[in-house]
Protein backbone atom coordinates (compact mmCIF):
# COMPACT_ATOMS: atom_id res chain seq x y z
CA UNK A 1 32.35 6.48 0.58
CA UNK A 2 28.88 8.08 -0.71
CA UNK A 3 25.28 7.13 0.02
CA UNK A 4 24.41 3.67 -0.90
CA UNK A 5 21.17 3.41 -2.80
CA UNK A 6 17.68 3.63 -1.27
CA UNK A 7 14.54 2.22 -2.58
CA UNK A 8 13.43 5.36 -0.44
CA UNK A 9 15.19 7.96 -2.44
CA UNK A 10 15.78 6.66 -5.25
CA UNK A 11 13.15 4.27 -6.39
CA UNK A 12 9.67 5.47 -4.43
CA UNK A 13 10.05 8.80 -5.97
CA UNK A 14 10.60 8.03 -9.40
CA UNK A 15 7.35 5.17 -9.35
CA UNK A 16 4.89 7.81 -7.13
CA UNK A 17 6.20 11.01 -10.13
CA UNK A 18 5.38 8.69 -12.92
CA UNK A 19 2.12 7.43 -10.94
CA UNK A 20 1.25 11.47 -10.43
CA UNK A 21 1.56 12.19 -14.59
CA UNK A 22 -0.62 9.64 -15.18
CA UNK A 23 -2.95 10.56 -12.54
CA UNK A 24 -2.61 14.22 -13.86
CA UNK A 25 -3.77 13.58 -17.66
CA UNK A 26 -6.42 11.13 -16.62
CA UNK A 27 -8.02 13.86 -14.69
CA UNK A 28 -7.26 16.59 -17.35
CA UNK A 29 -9.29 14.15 -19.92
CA UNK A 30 -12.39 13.48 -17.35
CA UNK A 31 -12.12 17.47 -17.02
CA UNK A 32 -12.34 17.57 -20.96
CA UNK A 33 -15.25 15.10 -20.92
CA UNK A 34 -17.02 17.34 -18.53
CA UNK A 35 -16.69 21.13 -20.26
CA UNK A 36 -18.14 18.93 -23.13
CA UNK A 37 -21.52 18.99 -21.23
CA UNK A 38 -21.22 22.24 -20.47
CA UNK A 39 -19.14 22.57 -17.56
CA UNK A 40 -17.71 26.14 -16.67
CA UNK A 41 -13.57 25.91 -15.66
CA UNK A 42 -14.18 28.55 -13.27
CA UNK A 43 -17.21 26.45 -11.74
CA UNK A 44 -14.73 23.34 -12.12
CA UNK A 45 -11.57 24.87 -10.44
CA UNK A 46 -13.97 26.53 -8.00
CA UNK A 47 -15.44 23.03 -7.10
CA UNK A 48 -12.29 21.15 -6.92
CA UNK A 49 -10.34 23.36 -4.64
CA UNK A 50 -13.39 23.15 -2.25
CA UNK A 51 -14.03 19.63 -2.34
CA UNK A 52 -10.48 18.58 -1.24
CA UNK A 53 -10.00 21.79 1.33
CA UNK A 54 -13.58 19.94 2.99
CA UNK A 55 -11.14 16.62 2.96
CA UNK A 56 -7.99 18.46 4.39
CA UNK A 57 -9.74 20.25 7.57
CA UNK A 58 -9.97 16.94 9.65
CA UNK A 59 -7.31 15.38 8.07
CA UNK A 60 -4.58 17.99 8.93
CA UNK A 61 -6.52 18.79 12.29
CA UNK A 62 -5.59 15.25 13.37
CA UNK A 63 -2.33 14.80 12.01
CA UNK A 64 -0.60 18.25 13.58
CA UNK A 65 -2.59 17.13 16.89
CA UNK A 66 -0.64 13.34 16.37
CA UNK A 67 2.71 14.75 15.88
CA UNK A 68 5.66 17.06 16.47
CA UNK A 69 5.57 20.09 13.42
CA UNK A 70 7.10 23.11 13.01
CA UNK A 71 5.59 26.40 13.65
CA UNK A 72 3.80 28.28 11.48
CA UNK A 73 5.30 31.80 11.22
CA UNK A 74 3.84 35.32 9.75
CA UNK A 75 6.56 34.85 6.52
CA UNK A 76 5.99 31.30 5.79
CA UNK A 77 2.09 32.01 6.02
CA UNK A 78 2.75 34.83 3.93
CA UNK A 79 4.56 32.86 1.17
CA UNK A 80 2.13 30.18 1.49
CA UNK A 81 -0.81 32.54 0.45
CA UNK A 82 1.40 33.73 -2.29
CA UNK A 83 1.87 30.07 -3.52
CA UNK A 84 -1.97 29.94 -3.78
CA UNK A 85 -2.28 32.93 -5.57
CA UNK A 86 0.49 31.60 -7.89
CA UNK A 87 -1.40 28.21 -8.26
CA UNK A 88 -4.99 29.14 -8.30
CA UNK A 89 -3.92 31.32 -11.16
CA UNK A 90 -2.28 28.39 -13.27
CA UNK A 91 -5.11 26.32 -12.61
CA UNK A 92 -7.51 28.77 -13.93
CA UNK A 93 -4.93 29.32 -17.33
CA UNK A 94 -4.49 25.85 -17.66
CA UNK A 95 -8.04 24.86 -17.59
CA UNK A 96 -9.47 27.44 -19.97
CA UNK A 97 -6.76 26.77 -22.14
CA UNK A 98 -8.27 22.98 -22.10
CA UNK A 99 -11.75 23.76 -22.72
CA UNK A 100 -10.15 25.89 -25.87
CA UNK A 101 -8.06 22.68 -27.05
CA UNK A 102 -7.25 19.10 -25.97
CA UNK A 103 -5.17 17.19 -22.97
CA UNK A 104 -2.88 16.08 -25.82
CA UNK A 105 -1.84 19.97 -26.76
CA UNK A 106 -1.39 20.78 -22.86
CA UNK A 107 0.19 18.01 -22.54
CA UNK A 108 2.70 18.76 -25.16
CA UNK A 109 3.56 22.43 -24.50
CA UNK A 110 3.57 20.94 -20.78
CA UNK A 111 7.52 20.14 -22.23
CA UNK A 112 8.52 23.57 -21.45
CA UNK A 113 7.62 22.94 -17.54
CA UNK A 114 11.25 21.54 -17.06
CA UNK A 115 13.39 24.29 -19.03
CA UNK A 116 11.68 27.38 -17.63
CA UNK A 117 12.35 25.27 -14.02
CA UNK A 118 15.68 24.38 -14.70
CA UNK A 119 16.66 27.81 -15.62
CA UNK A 120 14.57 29.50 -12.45
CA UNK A 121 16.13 27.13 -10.24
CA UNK A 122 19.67 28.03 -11.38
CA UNK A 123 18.82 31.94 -10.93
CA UNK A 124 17.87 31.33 -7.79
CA UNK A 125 20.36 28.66 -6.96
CA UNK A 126 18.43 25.94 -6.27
CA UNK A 127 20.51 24.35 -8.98
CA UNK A 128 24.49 23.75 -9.25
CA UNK A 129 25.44 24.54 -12.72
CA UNK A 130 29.34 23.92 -13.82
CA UNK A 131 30.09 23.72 -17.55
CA UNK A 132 33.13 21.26 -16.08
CA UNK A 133 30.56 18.71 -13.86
CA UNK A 134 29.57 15.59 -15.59
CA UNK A 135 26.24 15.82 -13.34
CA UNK A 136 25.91 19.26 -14.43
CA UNK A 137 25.96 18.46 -18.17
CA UNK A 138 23.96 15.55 -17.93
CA UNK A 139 21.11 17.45 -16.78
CA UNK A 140 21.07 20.15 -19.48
CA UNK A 141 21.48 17.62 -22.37
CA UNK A 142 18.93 15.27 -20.53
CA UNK A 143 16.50 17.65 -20.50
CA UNK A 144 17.10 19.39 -23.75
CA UNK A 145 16.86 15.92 -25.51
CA UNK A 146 13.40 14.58 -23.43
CA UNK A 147 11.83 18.08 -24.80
CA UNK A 148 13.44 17.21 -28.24
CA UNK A 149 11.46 14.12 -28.07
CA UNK A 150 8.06 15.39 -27.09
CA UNK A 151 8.08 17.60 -30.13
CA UNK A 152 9.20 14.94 -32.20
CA UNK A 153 6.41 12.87 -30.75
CA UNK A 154 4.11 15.78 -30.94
CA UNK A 155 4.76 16.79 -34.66
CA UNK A 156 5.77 13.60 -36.23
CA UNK A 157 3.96 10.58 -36.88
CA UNK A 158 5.36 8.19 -39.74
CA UNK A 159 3.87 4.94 -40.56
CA UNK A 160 0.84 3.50 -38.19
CA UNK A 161 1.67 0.30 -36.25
CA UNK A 162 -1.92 -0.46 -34.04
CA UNK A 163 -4.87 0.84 -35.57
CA UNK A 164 -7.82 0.42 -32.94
CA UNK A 165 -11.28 -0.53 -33.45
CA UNK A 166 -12.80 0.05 -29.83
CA UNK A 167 -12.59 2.50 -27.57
CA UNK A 168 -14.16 3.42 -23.88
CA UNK A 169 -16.59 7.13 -24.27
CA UNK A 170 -16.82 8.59 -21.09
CA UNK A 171 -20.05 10.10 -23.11
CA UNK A 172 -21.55 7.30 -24.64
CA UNK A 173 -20.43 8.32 -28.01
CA UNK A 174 -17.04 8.81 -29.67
CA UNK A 175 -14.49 10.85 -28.10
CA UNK A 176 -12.92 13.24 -30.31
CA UNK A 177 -11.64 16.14 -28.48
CA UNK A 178 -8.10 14.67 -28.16
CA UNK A 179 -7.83 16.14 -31.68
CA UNK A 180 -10.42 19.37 -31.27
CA UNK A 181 -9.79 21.00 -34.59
CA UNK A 182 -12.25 24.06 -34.43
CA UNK A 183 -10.34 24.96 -31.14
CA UNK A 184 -8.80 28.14 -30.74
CA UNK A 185 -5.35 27.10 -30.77
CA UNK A 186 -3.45 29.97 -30.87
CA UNK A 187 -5.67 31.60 -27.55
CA UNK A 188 -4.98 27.57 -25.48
CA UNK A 189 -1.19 27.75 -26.46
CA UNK A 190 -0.32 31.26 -25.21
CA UNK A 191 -2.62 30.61 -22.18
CA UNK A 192 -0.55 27.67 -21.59
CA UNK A 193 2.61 28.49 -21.96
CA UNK A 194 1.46 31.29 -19.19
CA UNK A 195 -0.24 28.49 -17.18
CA UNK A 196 3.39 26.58 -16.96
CA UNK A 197 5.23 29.74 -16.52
CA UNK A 198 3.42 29.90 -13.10
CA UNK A 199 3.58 26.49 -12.79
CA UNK A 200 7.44 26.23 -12.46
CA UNK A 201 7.31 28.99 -10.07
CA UNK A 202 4.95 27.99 -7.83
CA UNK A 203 7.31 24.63 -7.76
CA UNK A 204 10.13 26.87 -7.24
CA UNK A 205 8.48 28.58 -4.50
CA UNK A 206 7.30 25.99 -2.73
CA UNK A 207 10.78 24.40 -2.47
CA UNK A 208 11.65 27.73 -0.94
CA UNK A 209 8.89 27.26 1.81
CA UNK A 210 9.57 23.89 2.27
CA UNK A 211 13.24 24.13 3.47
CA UNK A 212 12.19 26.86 6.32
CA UNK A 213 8.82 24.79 6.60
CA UNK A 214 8.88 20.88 6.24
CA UNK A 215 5.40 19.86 6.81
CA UNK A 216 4.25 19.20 3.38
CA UNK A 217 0.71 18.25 4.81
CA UNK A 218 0.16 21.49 6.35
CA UNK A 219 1.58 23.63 3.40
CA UNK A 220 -0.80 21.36 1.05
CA UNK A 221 -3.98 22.78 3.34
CA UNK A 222 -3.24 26.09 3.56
CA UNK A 223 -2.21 26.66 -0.30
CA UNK A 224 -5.80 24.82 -0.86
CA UNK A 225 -7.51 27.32 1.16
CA UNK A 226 -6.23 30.12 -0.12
CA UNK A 227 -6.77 28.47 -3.90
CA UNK A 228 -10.53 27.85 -2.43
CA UNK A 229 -10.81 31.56 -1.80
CA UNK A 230 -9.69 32.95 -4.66
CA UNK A 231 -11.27 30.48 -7.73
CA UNK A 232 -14.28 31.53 -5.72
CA UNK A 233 -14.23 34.66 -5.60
CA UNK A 234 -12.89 34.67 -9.65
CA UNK A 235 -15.85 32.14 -10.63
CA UNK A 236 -18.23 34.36 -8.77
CA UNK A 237 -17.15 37.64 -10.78
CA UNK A 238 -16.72 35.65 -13.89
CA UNK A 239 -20.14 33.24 -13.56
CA UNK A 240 -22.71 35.86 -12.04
CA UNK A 241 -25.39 33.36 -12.73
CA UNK A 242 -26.30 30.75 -10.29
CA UNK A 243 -27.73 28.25 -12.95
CA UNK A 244 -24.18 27.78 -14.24
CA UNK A 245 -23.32 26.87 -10.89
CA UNK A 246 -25.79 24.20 -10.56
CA UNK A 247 -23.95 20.50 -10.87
CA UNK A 248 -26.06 17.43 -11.82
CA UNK A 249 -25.06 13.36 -10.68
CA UNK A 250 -22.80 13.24 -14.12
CA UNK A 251 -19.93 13.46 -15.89
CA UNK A 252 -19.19 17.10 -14.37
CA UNK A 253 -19.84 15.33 -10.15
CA UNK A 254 -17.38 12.99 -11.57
CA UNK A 255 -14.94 15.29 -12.34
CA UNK A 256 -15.31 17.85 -9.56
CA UNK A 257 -14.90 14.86 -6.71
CA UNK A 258 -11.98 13.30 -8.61
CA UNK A 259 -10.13 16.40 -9.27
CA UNK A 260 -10.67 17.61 -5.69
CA UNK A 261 -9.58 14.11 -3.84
CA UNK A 262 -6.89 12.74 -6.34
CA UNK A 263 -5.99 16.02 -8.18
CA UNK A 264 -6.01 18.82 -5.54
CA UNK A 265 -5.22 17.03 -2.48
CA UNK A 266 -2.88 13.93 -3.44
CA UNK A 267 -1.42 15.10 -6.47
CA UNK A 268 -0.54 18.21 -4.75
CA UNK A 269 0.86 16.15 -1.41
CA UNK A 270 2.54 13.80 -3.50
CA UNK A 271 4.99 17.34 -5.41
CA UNK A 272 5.30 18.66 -2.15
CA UNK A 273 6.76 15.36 -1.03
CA UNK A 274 8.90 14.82 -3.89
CA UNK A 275 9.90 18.60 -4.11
CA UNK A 276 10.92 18.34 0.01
CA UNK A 277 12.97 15.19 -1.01
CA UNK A 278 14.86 15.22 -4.72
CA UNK A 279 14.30 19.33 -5.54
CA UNK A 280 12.22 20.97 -8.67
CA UNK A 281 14.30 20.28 -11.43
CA UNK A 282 14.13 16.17 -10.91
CA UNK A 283 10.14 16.26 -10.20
CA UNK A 284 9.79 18.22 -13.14
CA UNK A 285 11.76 16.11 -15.31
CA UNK A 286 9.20 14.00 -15.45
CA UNK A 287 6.94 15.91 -17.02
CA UNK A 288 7.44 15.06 -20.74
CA UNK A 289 6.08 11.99 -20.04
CA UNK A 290 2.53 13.30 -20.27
CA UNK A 291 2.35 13.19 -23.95
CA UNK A 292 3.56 9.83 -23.39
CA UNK A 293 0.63 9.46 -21.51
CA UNK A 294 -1.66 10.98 -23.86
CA UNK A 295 -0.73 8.92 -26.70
CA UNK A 296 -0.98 5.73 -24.82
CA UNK A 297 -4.79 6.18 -23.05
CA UNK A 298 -5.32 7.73 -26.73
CA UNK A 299 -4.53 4.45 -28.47
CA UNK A 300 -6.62 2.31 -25.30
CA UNK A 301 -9.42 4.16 -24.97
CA UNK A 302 -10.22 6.74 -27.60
CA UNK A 303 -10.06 4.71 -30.61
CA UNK A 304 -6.29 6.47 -31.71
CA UNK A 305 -3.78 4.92 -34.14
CA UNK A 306 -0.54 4.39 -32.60
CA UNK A 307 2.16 5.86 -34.99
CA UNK A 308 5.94 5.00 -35.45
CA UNK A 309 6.92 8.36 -34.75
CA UNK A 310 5.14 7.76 -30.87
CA UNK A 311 7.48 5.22 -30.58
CA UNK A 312 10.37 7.14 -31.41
CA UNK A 313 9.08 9.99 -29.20
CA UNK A 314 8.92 8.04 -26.67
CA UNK A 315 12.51 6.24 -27.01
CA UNK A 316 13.89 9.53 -27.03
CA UNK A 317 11.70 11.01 -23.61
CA UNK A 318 13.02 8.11 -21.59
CA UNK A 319 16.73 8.54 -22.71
CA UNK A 320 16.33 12.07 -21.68
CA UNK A 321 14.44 11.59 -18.68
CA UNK A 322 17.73 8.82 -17.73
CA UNK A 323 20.46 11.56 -17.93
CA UNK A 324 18.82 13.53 -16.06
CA UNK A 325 18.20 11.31 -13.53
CA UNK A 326 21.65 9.91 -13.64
CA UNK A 327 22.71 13.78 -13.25
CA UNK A 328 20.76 14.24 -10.22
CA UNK A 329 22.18 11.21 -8.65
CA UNK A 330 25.99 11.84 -9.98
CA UNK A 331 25.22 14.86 -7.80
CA UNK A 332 23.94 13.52 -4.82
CA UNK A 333 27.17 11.15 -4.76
CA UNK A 334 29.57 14.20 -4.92
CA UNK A 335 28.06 15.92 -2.30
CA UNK A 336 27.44 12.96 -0.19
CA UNK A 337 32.00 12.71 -0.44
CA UNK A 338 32.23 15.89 -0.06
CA UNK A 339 30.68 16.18 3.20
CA UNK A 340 32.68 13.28 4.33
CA UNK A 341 35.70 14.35 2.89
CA UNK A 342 35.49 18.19 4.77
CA UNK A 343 35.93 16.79 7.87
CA UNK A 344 39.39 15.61 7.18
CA UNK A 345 40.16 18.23 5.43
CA UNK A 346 39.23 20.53 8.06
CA UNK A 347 41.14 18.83 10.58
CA UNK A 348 44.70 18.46 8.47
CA UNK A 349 45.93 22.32 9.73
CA UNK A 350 44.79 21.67 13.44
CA UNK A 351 46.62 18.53 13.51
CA UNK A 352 49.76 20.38 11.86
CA UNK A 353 49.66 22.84 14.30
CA UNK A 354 49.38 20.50 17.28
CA UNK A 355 52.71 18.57 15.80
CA UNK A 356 54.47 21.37 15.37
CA UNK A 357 53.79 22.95 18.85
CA UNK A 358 54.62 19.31 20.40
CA UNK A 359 57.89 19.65 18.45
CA UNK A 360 58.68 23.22 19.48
């Protein structure tokens, strides 16, 4: 008989992802908010890492002191700095490629996350793939169709159904950057598609770690330090001049402190979490939801018309994002009677043996 179900493992995960994506884009739209006074992303990313590495000294100090971890080795410290360099990297893509466009166009090339994860994961064999498994084909056409329908939602609109009259400016004035059209597209989507390149491996990688190294709170500080280091070091080659690194009480502190405590610190605690517990391909399924996102704080707060074709988008996301899910746990079920099963198995020739001796 396989696992029974676990609010746990199967419920907390998929309510703290979703909770993370929307965390995610709100912070990628204050971040937009801010370069629009004239914010540097190097200064930002710079910032950021610092302010929640400041948060993370005591906070790890305490908890390694409170209980039993594992210890920290020259290879997993090793991979760990790697996993910063990996990240810090993204970031740095990701963000220019922002100040270049909008949250909606990251968000929607963001779709890519779960295919170029999906397809690492299997290389490296993260990920059982059998053109025969039910749970195996679930998760290919699951996430094939939720990236079907964030382009569709992306590129198609149809007939408006809510056309809003009021909307909340972070800036005092109307926010239009959600549809920047004198960005440099074409520089924001190859940086992106870069940015998310490095994105799925540094959740690839940090599944690796995590296996040999469990202590998600730990790997969280040390990936932040070594993110610290290096957006420093990059801002300061990048930004020689102090004045640009001068932040006022606005928009930009705003930013800077959110990104750092709910972006960099608990955003990043919350993958490793998920990543330790369900793997990269199911966090990352999630991840065509952003344009979900998008559309909706676009329609709440920044005056947007909500189109038929979101809708449909939208529909077609969440069927996705269900056979995957139904994959994963398909999946867990097998192996979960499988490892019962083995046993018995196991035991059948021993038993044989012992009969047949008896008889002899």
């Amino acid at each position: 008989m396989g696992r029974g179900w676990s609010f746990y493992r199967d419920l907390l995960p998929i309510v703290v992802i979703i909770g993370n994506e929307c965390n995610d884009m709100g912070l990628l739209t204050l971040f937009k908010a801010a370069t629009l006074q004239g914010m540097n992303n190097h200064v930002f990313v710079a910032y950021a890492y610092a302010v929640a590495t400041t948060i993370l000294i005591p906070v790890t100090y305490f908890s390694r002191r409170s209980r039993v971890v594992p210890p920290l080795s020259f290879s997993i410290i090793s991979k760990i700095v790697l996993l910063g360099v990996i990240g810090s990297s993204s970031q740095v893509l990701g963000y220019a490629a922002v100040s270049y466009s909008s949250p909606t166009l990251a968000s929607s090339i963001g779709n890519l996350v779960p295919a170029f994860t999906f397809i690492l994961a299997v290389i490296c064999r993260m990920e059982k793939l059998s053109a025969k498994s039910r749970s195996s084909q679930a998760k290919v056409m699951g996430s094939i169709i939720s990236i079907a329908g964030a382009f569709v939602l992306t590129f198609y609109k149809g007939p408006s159904i809510i056309n809003a009259h009021t909307h909340l400016s972070l800036l005092q004035q109307p926010i239009s950057f959600l549809k920047s059209e004198d960005a440099s597209w074409a520089i924001a989507g190859i940086l992106l598609i870069a940015d998310y390149f490095l994105a799925s491996v540094w959740y690839i990688l940090q599944m690796d770690i995590l296996k040999v190294f469990p202590d998600e709170l730990t790997l969280v500080f040390f990936y932040n330090v070594t993110a610290t280091i290096l957006s420093i070091a990059v801002g300061l080659l990048t930004v020689p001049n102090a004045s640009d690194w001068k932040i006022g009480v606005d928009i930009s502190l705003i930013s800077i402190v959110c990104s750092g405590i709910f972006g960099k610190l608990m955003s990043n605690v919350v993958y490793a979490w998920a990543l330790h517990l369900k793997g990269p391909v199911y966090v990352t399924s999630f991840k065509p939801l952003q344009i979900v996102i998008a559309v909706a704080m676009g329609v709440m707060f920044l005056d947007d018309t909500l189109y038929i074709g979101s809708i449909v988008g939208a529909i077609i996301i969440s069927l996705g994002l269900y056979a995957v899910l139904w994959g994963k746990s398909a999946e867990g079920i097998d192996e979960d009677v499988g490892s019962l099963e083995s046993p018995t198995t196991e035991n059948v020739p021993l038993l044989q043996s012992y009969n047949r001796t008896e008889t002899n």
